[in-house]
Protein backbone atom coordinates (compact mmCIF):
# COMPACT_ATOMS: atom_id res chain seq x y z
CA UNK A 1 246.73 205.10 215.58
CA UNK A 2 245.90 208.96 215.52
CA UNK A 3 242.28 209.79 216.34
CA UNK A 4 242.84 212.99 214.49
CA UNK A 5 244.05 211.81 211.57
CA UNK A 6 241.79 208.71 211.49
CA UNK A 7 238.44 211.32 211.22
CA UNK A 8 240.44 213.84 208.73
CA UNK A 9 240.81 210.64 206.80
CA UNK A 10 236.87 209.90 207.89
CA UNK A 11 235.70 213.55 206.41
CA UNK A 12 237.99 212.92 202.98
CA UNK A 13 236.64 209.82 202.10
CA UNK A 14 232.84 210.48 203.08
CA UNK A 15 233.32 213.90 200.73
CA UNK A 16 234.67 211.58 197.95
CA UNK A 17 231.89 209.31 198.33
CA UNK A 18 229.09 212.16 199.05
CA UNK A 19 228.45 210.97 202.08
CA UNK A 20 228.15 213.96 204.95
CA UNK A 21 229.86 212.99 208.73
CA UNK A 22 227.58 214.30 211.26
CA UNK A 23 228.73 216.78 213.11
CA UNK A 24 230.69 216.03 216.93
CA UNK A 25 231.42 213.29 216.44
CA UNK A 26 234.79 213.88 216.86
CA UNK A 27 235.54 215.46 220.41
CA UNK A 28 238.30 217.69 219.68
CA UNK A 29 240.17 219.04 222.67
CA UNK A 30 242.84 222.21 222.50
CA UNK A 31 245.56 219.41 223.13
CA UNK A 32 244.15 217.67 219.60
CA UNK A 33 243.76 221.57 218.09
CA UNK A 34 247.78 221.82 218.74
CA UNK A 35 248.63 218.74 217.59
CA UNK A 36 246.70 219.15 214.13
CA UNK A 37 248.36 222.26 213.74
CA UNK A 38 251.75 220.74 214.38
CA UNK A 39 251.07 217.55 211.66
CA UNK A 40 249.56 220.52 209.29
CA UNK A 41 252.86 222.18 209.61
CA UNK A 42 255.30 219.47 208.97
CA UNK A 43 253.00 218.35 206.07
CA UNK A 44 253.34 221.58 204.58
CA UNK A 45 257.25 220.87 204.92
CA UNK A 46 257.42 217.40 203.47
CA UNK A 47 255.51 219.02 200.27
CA UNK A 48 258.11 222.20 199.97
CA UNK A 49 260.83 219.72 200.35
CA UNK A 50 259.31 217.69 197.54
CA UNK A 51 259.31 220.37 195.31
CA UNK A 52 262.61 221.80 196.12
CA UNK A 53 263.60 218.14 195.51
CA UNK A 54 261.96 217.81 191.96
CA UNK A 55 263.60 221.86 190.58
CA UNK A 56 267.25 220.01 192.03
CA UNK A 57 266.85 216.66 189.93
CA UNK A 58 265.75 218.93 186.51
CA UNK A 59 268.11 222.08 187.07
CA UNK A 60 271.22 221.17 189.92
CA UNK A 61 274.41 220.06 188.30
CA UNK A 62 274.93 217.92 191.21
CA UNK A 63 272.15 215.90 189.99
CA UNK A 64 272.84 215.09 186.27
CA UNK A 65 273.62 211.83 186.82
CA UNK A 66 270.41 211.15 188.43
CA UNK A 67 268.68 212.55 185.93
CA UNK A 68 270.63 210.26 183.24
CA UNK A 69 269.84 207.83 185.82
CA UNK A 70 266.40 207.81 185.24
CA UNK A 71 266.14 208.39 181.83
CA UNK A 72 268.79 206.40 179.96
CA UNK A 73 269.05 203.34 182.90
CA UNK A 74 265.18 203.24 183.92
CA UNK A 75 263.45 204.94 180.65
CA UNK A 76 262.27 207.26 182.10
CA UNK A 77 260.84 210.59 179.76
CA UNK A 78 260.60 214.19 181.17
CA UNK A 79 256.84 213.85 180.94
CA UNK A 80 257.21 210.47 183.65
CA UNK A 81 259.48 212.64 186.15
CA UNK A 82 257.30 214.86 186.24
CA UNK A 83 254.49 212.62 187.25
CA UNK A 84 256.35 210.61 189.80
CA UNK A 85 257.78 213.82 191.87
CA UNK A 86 261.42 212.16 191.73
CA UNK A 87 263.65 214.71 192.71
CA UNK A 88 267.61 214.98 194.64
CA UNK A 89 268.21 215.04 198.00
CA UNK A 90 271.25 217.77 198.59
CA UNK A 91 271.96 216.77 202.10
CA UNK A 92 270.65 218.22 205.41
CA UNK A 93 272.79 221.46 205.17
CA UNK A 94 270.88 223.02 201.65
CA UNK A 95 267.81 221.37 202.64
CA UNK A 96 267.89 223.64 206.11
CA UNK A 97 269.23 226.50 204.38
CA UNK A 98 266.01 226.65 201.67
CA UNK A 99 263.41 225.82 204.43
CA UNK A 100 264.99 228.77 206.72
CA UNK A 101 264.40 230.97 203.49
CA UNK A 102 260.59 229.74 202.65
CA UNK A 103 260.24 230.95 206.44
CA UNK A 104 259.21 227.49 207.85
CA UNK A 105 259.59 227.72 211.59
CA UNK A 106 263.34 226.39 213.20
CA UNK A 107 261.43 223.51 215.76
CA UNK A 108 259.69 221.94 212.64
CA UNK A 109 262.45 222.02 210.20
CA UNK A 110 264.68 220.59 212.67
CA UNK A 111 262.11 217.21 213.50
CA UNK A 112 261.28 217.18 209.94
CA UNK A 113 264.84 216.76 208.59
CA UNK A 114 265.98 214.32 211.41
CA UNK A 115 263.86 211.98 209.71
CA UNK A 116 266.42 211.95 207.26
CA UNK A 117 269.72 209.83 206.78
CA UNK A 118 272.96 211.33 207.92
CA UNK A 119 274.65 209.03 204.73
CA UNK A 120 274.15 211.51 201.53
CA UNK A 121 275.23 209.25 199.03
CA UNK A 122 271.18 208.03 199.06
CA UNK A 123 269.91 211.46 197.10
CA UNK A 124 267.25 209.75 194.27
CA UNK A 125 264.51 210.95 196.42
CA UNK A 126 261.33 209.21 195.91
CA UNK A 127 258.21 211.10 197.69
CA UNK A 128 255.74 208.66 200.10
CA UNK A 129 252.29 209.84 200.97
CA UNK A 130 250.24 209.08 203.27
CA UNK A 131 246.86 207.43 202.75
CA UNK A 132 245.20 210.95 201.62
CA UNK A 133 247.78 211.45 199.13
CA UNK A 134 249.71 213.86 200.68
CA UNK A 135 253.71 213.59 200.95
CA UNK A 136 254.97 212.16 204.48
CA UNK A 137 258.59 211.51 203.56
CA UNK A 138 260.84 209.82 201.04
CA UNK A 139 262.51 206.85 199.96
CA UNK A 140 266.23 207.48 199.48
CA UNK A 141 268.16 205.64 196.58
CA UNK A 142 271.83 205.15 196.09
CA UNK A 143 272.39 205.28 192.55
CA UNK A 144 276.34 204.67 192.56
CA UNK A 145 276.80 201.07 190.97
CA UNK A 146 280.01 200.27 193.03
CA UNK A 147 278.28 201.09 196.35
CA UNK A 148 277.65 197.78 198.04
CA UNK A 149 274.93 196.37 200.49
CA UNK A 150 271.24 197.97 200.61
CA UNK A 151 270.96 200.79 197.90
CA UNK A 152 267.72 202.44 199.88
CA UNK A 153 266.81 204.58 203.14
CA UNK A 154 263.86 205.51 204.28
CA UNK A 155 262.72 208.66 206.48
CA UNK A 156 261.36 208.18 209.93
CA UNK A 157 257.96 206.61 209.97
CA UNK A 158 257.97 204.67 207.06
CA UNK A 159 257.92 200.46 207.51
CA UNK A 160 258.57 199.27 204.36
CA UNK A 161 257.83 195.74 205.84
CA UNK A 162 253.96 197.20 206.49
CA UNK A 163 253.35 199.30 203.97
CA UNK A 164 252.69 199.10 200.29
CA UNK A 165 254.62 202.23 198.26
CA UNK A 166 251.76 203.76 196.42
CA UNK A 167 248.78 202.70 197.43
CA UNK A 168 246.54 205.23 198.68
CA UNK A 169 242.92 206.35 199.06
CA UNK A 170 243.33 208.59 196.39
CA UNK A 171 244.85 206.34 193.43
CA UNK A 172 242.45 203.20 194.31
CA UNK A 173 239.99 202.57 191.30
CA UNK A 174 238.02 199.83 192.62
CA UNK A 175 237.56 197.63 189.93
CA UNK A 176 241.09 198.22 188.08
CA UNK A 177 243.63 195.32 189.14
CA UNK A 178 246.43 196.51 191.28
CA UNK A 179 249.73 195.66 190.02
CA UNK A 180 252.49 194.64 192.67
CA UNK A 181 255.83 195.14 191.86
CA UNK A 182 259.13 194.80 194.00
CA UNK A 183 260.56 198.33 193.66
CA UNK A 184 259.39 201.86 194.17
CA UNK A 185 261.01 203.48 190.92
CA UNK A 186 258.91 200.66 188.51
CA UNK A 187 255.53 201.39 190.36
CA UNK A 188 255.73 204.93 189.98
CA UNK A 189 256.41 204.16 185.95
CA UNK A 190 254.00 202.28 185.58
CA UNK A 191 251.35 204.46 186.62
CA UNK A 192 253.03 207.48 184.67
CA UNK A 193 252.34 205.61 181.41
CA UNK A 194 248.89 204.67 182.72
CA UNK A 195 249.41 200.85 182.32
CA UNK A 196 247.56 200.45 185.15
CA UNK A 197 247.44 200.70 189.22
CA UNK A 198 250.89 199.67 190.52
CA UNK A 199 252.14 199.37 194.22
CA UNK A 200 256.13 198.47 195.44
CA UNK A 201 255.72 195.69 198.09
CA UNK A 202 259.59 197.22 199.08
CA UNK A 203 261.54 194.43 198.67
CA UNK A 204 261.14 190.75 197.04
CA UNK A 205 258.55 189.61 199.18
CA UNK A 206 254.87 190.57 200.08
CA UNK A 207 254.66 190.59 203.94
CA UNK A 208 251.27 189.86 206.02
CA UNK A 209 250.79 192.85 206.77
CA UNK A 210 250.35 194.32 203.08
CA UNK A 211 248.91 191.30 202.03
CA UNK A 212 246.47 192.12 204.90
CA UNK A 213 245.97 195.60 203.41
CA UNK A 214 245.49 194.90 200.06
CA UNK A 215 242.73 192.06 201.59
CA UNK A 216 241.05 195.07 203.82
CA UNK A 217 240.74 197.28 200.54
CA UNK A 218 239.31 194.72 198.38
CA UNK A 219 241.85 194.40 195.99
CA UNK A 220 241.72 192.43 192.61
């Protein structure tokens, strides 16, 4: 959908595979130079905001029962959080205040945390990445057992109808069966204890379009 990103994802893939793009043939206009700086700056925002996320699950008080969560409801070790990137979403309000701190600019804070859910009780924040690898937003979960109705929310931009959780350029070992499971938190184990390749179809059911993707990338 993004000619820029399309060839940045051109030039990563043809260095992983030794292959060299010839040069122009991407026509880059000063319009394109903006908006590559723009995406480069709320990328480096989505990847402070994952580690700020990550300290808050290990060190904030507010988040010990996330982290019992985890580890005593979902088995999860110290070693797997710190694979996955799981970390605690502390609402808009400390999420501005750190950003303004690190120095990030006001105009890309602000359209970088409007992406997020006004409804704070979804703070297990699971960290989505685009098909280079790098983090694009988060899956929010509601970990409170009496809470009723859908437990997750998702940032702007990400379908969970369309797109498979974890399965990017970067993780693909062609050859090495891709497990599907239904939910995020089990994919993201799996793969920490090296079972094998694991993707979240988001839900019970394995729409067209990620069957469509996993057809396109040759899956087993």
């Amino acid at each position: 959908r993004d000619a820029k990103e399309w060839i940045e994802a051109v030039k990563f893939l043809a260095e992983f595979a030794g292959v060299t793009v010839p040069p122009n043939s991407y026509n880059e206009t000063p319009e394109r130079r903006e908006q590559a700086k723009t995406r480069a700056k709320a990328r480096d925002v989505w990847q402070e905001l994952e580690s700020f996320f990550h300290y808050l699950l290990q060190h904030d008080a507010a988040a010990k029962d996330h982290l019992k969560y985890l580890k005593e409801e979902r088995g999860f070790s110290d070693d797997d959080i710190d694979f996955t990137g799981f970390g605690y979403y502390p609402g808009k309000e400390r999420c501005d205040a750190y950003l303004q701190r690190k120095g990030f600019e006001n105009t890309v804070i602000n359209s970088v945390l409007s992406s997020f859910t006004a409804d704070e009780r979804y703070n297990l924040a699971i960290p989505t990445g685009d098909q280079l690898g790098r983090t694009s937003g988060f899956i929010l979960r509601n970990i409170e057992p009496n809470d009723k109705g859908d437990r997750y929310r998702y940032t702007t931009g990400f379908e969970k109808s369309k797109q498979l959780f974890n399965h990017t350029n970067t993780n693909q070992k062609f050859g090495e069966p891709l497990i599907l499971v239904e939910g995020q938190i089990d994919a993201k184990l799996i793969e920490a204890r090296e079972i094998g390749r694991a993707a979240s179809i988001n839900g019970s059911d394995l729409s067209k379009h990620q069957a469509d993707s996993i057809i396109q990338a040759k899956e087993k």
